[in-house]
PDB file of N, CA and C in Angstrom:
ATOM      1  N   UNK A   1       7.964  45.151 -33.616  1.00  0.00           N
ATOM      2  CA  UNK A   1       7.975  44.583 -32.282  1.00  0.00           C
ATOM      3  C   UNK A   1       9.176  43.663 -32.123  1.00  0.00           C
ATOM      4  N   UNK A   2       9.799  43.598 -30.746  1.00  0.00           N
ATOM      5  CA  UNK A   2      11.019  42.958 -30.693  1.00  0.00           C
ATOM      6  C   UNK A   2      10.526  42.059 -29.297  1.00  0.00           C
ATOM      7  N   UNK A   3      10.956  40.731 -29.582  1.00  0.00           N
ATOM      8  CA  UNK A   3      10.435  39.802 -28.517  1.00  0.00           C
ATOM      9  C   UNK A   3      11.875  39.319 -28.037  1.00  0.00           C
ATOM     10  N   UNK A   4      12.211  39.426 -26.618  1.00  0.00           N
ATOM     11  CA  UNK A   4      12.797  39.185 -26.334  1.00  0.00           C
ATOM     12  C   UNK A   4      12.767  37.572 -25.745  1.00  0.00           C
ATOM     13  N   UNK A   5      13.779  36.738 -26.717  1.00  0.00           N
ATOM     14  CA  UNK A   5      13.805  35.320 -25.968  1.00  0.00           C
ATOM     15  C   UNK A   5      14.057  34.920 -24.424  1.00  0.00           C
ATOM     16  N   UNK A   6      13.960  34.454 -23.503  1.00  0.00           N
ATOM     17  CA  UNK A   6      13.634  33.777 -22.422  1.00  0.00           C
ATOM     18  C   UNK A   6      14.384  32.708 -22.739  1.00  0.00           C
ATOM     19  N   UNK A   7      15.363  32.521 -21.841  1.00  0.00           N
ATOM     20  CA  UNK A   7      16.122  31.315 -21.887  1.00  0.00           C
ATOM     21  C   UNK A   7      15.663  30.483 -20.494  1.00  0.00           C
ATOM     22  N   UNK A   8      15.681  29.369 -20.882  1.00  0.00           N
ATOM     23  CA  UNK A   8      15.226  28.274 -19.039  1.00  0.00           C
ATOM     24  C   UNK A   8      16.623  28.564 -19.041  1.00  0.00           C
ATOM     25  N   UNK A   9      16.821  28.327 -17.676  1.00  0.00           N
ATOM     26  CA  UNK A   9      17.880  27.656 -17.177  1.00  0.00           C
ATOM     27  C   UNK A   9      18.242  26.180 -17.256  1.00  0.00           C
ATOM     28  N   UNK A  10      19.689  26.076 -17.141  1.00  0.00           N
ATOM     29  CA  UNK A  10      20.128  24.686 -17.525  1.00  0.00           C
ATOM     30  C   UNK A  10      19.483  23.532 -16.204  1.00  0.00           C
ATOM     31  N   UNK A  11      19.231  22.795 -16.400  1.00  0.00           N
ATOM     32  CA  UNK A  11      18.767  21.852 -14.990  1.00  0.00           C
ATOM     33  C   UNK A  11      20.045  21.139 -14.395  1.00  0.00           C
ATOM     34  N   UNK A  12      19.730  21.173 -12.988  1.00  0.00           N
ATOM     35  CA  UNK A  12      21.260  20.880 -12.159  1.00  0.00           C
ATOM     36  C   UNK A  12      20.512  19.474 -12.055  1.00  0.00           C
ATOM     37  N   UNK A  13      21.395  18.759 -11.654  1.00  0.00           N
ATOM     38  CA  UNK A  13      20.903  17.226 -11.180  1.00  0.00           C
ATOM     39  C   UNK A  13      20.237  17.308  -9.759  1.00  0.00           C
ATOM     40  N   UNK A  14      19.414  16.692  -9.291  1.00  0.00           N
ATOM     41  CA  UNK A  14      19.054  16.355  -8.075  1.00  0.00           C
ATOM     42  C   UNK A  14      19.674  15.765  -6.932  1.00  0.00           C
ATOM     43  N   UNK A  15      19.308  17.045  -5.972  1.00  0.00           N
ATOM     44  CA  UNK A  15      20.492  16.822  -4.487  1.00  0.00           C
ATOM     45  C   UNK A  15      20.178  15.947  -3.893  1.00  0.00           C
ATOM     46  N   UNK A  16      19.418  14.642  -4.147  1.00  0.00           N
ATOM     47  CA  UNK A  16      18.639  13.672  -3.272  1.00  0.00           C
ATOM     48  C   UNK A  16      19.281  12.547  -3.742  1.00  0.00           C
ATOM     49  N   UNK A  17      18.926  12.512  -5.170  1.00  0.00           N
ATOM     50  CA  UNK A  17      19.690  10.761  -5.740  1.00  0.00           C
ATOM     51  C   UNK A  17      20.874  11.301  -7.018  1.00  0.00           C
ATOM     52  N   UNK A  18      21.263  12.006  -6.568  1.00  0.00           N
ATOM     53  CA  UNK A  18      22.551  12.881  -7.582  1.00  0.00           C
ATOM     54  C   UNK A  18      22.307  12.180  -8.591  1.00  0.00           C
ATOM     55  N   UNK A  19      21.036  12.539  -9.681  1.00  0.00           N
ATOM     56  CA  UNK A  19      20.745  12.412 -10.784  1.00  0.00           C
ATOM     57  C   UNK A  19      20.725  11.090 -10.999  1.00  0.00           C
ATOM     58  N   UNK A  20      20.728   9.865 -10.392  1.00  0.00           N
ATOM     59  CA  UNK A  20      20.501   8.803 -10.626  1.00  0.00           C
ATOM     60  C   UNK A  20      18.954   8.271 -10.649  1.00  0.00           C
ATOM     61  N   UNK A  21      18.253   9.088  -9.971  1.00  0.00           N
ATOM     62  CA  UNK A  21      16.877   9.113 -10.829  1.00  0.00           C
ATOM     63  C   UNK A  21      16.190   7.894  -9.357  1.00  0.00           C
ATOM     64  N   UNK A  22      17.485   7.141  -8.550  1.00  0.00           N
ATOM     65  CA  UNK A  22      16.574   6.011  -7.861  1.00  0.00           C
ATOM     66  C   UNK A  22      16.760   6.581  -6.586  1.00  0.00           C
ATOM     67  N   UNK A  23      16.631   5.752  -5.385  1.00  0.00           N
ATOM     68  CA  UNK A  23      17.422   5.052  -4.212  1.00  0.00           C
ATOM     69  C   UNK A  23      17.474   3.835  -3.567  1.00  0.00           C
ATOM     70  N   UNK A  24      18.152   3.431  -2.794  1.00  0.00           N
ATOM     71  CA  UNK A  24      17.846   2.004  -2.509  1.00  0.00           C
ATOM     72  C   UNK A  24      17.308   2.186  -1.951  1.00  0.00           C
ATOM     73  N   UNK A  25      16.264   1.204  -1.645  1.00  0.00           N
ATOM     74  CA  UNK A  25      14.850   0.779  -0.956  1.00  0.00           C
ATOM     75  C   UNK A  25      15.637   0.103   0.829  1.00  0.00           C
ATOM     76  N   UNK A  26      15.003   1.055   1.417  1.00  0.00           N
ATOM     77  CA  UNK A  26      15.142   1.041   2.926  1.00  0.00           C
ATOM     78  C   UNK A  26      14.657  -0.642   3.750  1.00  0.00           C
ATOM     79  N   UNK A  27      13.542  -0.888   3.057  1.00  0.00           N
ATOM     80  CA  UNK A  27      13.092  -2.183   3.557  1.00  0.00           C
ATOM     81  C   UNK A  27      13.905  -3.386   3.007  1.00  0.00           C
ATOM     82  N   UNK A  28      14.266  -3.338   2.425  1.00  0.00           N
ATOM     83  CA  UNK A  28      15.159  -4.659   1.832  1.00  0.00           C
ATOM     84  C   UNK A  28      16.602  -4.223   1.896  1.00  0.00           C
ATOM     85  N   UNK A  29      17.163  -3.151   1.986  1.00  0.00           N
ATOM     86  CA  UNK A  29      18.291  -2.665   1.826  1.00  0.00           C
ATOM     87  C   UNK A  29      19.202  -3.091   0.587  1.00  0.00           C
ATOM     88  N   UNK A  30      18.037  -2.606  -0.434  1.00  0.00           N
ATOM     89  CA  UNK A  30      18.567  -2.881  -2.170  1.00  0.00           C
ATOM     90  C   UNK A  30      18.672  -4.026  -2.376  1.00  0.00           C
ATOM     91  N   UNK A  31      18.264  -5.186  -1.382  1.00  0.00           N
ATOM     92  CA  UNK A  31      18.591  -6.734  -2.421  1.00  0.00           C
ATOM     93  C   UNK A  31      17.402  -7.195  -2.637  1.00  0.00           C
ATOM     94  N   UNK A  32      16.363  -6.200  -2.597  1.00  0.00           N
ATOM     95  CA  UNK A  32      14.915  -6.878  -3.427  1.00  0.00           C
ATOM     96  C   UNK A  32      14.191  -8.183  -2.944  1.00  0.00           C
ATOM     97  N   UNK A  33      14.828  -8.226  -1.545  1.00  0.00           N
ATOM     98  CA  UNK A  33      14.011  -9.416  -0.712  1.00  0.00           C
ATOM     99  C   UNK A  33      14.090  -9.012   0.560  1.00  0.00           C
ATOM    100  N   UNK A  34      12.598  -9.699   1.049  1.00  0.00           N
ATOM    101  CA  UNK A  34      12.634  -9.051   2.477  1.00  0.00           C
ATOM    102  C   UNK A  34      12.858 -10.336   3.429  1.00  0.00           C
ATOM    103  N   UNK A  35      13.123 -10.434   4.646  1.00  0.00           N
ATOM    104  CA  UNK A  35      12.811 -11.723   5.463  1.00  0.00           C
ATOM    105  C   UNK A  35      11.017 -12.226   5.328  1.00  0.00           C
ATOM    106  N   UNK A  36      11.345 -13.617   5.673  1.00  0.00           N
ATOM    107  CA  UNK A  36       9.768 -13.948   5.289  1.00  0.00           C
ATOM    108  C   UNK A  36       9.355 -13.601   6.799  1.00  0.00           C
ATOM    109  N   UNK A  37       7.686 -13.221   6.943  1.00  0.00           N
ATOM    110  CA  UNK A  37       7.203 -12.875   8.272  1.00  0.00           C
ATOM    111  C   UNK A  37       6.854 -14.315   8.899  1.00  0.00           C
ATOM    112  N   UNK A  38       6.946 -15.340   8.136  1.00  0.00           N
ATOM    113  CA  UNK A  38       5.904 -16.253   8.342  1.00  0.00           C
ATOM    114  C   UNK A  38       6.707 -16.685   9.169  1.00  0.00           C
ATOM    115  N   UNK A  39       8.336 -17.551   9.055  1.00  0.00           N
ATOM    116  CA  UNK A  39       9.000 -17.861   9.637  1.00  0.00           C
ATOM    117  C   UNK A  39      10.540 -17.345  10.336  1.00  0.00           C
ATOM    118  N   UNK A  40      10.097 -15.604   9.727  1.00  0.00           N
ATOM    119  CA  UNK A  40      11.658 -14.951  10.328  1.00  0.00           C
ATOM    120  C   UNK A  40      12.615 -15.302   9.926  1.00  0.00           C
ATOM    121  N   UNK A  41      12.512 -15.874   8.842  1.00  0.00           N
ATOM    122  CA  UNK A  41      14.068 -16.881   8.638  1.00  0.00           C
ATOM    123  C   UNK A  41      14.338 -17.659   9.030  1.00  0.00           C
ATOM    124  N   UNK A  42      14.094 -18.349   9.759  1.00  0.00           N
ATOM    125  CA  UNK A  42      14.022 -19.948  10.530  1.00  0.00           C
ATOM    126  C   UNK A  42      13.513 -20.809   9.762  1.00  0.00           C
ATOM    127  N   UNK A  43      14.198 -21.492   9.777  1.00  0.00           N
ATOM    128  CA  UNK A  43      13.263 -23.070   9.213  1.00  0.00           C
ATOM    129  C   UNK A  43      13.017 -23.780  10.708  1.00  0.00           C
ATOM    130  N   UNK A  44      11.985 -24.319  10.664  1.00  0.00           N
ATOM    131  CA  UNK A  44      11.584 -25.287  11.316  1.00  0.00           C
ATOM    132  C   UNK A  44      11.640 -26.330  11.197  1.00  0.00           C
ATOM    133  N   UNK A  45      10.939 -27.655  11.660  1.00  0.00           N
ATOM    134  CA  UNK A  45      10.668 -29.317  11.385  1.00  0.00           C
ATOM    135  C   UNK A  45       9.588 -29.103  10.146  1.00  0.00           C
ATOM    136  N   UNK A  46       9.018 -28.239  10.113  1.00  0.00           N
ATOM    137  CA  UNK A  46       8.837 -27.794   8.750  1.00  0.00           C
ATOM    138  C   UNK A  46       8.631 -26.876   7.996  1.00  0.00           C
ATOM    139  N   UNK A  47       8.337 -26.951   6.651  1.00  0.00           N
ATOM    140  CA  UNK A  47       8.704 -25.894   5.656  1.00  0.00           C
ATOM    141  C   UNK A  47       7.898 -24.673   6.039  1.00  0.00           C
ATOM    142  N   UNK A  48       8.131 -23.457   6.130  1.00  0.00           N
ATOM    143  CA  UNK A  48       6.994 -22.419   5.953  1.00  0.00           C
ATOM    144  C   UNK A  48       6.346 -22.474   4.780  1.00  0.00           C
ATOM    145  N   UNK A  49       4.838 -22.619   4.668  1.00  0.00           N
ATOM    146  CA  UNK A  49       4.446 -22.056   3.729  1.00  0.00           C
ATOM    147  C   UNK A  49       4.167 -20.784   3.494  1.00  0.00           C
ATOM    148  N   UNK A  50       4.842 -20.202   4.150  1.00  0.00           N
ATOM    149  CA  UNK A  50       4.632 -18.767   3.090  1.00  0.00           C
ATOM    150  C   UNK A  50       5.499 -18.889   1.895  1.00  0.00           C
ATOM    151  N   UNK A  51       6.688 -19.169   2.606  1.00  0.00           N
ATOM    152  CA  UNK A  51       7.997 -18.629   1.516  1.00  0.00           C
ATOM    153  C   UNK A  51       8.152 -20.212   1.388  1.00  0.00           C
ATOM    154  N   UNK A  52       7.985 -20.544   1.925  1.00  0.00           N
ATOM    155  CA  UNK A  52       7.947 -22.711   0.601  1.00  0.00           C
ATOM    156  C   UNK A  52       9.772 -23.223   1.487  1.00  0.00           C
ATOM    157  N   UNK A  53      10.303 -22.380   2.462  1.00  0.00           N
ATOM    158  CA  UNK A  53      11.647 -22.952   2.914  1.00  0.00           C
ATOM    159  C   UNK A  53      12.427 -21.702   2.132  1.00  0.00           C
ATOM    160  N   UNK A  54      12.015 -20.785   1.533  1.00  0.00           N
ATOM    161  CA  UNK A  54      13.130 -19.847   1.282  1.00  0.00           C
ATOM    162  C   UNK A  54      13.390 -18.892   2.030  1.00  0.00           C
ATOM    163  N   UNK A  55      12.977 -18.738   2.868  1.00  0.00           N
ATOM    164  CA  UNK A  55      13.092 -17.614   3.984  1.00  0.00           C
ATOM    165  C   UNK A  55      13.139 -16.171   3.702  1.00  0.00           C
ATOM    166  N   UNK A  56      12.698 -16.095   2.579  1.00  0.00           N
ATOM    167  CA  UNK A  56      12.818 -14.776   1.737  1.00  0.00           C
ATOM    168  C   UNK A  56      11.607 -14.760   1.404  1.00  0.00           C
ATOM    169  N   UNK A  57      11.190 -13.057   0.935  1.00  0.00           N
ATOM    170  CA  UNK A  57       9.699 -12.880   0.030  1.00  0.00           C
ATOM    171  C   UNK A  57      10.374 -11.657  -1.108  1.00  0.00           C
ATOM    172  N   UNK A  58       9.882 -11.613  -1.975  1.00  0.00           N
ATOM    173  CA  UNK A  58      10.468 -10.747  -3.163  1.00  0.00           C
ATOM    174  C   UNK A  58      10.203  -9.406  -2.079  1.00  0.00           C
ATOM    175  N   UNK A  59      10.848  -8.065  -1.884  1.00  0.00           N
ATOM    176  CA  UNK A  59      10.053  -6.508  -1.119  1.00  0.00           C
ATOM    177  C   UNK A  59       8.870  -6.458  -2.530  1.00  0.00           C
ATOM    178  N   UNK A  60       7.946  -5.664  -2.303  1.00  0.00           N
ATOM    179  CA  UNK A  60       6.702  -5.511  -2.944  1.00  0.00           C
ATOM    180  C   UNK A  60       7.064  -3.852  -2.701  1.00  0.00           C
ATOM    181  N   UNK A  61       8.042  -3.182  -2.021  1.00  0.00           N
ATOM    182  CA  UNK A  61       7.877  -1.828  -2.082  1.00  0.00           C
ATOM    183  C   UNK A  61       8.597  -1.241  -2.884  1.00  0.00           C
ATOM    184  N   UNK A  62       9.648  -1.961  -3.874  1.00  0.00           N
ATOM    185  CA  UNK A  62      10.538  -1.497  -4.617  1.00  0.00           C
ATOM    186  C   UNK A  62      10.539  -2.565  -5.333  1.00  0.00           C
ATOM    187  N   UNK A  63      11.478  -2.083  -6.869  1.00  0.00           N
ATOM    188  CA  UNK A  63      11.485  -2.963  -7.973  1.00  0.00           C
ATOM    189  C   UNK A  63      13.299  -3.217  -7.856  1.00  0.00           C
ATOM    190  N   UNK A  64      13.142  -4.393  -7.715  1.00  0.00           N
ATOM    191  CA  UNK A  64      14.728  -5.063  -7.882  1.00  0.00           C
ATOM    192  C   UNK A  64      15.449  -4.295  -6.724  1.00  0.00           C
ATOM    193  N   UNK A  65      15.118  -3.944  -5.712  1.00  0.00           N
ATOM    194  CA  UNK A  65      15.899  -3.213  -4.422  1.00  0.00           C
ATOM    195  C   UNK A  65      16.008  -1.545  -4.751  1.00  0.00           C
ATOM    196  N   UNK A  66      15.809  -0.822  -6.249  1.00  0.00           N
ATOM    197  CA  UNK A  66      15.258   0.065  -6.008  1.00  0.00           C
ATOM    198  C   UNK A  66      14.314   0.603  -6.398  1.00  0.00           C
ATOM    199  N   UNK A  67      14.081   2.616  -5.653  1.00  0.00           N
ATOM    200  CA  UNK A  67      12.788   3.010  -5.836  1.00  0.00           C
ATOM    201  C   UNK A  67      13.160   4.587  -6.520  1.00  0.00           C
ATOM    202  N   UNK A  68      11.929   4.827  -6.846  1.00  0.00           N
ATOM    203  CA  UNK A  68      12.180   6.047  -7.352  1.00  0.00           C
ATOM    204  C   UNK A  68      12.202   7.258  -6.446  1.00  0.00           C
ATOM    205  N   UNK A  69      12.902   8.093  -6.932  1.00  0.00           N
ATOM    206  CA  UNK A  69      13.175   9.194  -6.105  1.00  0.00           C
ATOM    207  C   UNK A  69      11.885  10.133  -5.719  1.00  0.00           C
ATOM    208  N   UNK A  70      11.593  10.238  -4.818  1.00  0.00           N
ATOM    209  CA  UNK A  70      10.215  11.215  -4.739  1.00  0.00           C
ATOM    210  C   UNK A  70      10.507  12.186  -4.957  1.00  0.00           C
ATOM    211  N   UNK A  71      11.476  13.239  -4.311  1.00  0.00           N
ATOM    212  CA  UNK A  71      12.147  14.573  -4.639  1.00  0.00           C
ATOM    213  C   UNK A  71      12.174  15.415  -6.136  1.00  0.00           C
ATOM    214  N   UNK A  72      12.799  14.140  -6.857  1.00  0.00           N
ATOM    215  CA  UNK A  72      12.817  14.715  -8.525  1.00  0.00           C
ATOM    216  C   UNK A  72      11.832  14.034  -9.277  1.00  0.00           C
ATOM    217  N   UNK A  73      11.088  13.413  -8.461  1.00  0.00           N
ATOM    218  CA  UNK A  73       9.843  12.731  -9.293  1.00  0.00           C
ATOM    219  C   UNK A  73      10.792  11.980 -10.804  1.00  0.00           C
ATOM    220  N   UNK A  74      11.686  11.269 -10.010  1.00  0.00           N
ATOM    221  CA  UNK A  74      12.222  10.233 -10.786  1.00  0.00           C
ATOM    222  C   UNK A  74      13.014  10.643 -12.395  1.00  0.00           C
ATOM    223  N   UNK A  75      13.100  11.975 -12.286  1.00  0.00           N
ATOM    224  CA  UNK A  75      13.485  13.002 -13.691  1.00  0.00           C
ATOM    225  C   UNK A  75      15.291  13.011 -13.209  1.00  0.00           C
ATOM    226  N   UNK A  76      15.643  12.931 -11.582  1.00  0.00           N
ATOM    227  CA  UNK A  76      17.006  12.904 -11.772  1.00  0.00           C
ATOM    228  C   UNK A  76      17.793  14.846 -12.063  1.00  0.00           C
ATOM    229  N   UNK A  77      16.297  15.213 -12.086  1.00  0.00           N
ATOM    230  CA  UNK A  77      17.118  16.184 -12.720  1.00  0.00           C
ATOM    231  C   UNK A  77      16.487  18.007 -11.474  1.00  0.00           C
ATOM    232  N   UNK A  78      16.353  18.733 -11.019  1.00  0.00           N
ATOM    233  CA  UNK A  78      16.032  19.455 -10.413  1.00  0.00           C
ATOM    234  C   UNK A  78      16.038  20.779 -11.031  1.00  0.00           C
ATOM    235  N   UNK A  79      15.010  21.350 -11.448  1.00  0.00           N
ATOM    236  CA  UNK A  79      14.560  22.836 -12.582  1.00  0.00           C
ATOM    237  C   UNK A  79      14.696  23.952 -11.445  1.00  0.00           C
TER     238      UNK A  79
END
């Protein structure tokens, strides 16, 4: 009996985040902070407590401004 091997094909990178595996996060626009809601960015006569006077909140939808690619399920890579 003769079994013929089956080769995969080589994997091309992904046409979405050209193999970088991320993207920047739309809500923060990659700097990993969003405006605070509490005070819009304004300070007032006084502090917001949400954000304590920073007018910022860390985004909660991405890590460090980015996210993973949904397309290549974060592999970067497209089979």
């Amino acid at each position: 009996m003769s079994y013929l091997l089956e080769r995969k094909p080589e994997p091309e990178l992904c046409a979405v985040c050209c193999g970088s595996k991320v993207h920047q996060c739309k809500a923060c626009q990659g700097s990993g902070n969003v405006t605070c809601p509490g005070c819009a960015g304004e300070l007032g006569p006084e502090l917001c407590r949400i954000c304590a006077g920073l007018r910022q909140l860390r985004c909660h939808l991405c890590s460090g401004g980015q996210i993973s690619c949904g397309v290549c399920g974060g592999t970067g890579q497209r089979w």
